[in-house]
Protein backbone atom coordinates (compact mmCIF):
# COMPACT_ATOMS: atom_id res chain seq x y z
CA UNK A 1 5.37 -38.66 -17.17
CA UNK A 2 7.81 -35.60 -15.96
CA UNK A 3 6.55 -33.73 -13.26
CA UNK A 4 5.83 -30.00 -13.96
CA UNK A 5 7.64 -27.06 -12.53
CA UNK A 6 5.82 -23.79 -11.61
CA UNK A 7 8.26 -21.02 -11.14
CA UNK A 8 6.45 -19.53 -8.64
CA UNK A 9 9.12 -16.72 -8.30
CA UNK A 10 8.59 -15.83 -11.65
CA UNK A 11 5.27 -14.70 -10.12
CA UNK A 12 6.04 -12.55 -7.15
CA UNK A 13 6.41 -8.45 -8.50
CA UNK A 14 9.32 -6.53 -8.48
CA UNK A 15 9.71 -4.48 -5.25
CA UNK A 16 8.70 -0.73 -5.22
CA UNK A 17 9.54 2.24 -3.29
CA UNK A 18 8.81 5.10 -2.07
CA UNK A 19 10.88 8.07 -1.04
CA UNK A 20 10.20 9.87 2.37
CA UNK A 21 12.78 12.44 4.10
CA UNK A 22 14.65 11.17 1.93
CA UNK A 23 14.89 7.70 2.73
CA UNK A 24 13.91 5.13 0.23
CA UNK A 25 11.25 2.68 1.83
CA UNK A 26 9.85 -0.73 0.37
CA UNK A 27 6.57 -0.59 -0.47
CA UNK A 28 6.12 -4.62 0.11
CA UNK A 29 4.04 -6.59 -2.77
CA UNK A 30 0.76 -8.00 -1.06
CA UNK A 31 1.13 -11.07 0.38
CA UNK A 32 -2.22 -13.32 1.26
CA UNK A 33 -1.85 -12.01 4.99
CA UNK A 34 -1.66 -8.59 4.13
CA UNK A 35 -4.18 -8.43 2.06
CA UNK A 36 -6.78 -10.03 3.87
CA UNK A 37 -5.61 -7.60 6.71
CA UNK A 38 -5.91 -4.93 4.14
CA UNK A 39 -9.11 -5.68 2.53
CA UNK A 40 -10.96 -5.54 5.80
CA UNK A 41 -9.32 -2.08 6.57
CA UNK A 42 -10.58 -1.07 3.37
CA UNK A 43 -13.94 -2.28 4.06
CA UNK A 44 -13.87 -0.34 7.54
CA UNK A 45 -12.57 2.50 5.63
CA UNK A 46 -15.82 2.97 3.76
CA UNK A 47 -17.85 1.65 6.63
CA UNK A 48 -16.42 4.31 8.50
CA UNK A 49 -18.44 6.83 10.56
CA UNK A 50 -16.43 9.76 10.59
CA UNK A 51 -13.40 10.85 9.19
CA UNK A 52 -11.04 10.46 12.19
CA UNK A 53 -11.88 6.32 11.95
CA UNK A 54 -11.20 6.23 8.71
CA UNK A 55 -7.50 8.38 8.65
CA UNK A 56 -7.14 5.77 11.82
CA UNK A 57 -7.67 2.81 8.91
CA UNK A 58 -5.33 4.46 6.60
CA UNK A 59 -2.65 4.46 8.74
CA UNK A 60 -2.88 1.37 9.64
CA UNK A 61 -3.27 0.15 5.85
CA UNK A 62 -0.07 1.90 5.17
CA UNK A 63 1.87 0.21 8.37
CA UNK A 64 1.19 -2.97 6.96
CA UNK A 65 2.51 -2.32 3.41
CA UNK A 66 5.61 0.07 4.19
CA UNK A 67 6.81 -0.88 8.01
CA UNK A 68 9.99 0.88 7.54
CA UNK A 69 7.74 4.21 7.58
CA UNK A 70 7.08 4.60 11.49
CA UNK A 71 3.38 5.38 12.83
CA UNK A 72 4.43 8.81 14.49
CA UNK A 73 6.10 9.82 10.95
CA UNK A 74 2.75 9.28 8.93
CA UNK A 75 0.82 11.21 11.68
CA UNK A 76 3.05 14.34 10.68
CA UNK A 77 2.54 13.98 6.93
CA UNK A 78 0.50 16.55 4.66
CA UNK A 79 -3.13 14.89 4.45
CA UNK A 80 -3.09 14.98 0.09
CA UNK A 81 0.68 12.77 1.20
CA UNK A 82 -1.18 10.22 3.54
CA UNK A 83 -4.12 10.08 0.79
CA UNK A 84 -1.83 9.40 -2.46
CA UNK A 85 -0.30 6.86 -0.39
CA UNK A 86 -3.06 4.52 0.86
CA UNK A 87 -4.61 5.24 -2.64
CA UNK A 88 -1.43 3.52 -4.35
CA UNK A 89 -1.41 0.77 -1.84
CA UNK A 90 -5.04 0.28 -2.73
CA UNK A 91 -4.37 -0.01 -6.45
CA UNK A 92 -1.36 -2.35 -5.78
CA UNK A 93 -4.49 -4.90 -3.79
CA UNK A 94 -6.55 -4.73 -6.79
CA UNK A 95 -3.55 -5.69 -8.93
CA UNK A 96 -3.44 -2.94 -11.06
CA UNK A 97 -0.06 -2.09 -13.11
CA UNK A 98 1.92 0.93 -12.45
CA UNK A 99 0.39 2.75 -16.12
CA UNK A 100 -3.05 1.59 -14.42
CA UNK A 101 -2.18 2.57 -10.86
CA UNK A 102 -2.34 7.00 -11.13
CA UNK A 103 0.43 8.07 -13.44
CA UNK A 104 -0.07 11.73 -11.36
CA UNK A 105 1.19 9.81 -7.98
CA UNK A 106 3.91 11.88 -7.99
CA UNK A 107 2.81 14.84 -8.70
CA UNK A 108 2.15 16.09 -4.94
CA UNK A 109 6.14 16.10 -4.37
């Protein structure tokens, strides 16, 4: 009996990006550790008891899945920005496509 191959690459998404100042940064596919980090962010998200907690969350939510996007340069983006973003990180957890994911994500450039 041959032994079966799982292409597990064949499994891992294709990278996306984001553009901020002008500099293209990775949006990085969820990985276990990141998404248990994330999901429990997200549950202290809507747990949270005011709003400055849960921007605090979203920050950090977005930290984990673009690093190359620095804490202080979040802090100085428009709040609808900082919003579309953890939204589309959000969507990327609960594995849905791009068509799925908010077609209008772009629209606040």
């Amino acid at each position: 009996m041959a032994a079966r191959i799982i292409n597990l690459d064949a499994l891992i998404p294709d990278a996306a990006y984001g553009v901020l100042g002008g500099v293209q940064h990775e949006i990085k596919a969820a990985t276990v550790e990141m998404y248990l980090k994330v999901m429990k962010s997200r549950e202290r998200l809507k747990n949270a008891s005011d709003e400055v907690e849960s921007l605090e969350q979203a920050v950090m939510m977005i930290t984990l899945a673009c690093p190359s996007i620095d804490r202080a340069r979040l802090m100085q983006l428009p709040l609808p920005a900082l919003t579309a973003l953890t939204d589309i990180i959000q969507e990327q957890m609960e594995g849905k496509s791009d068509d799925e994911a908010g077609e209008g994500a772009d629209a606040g450039e």
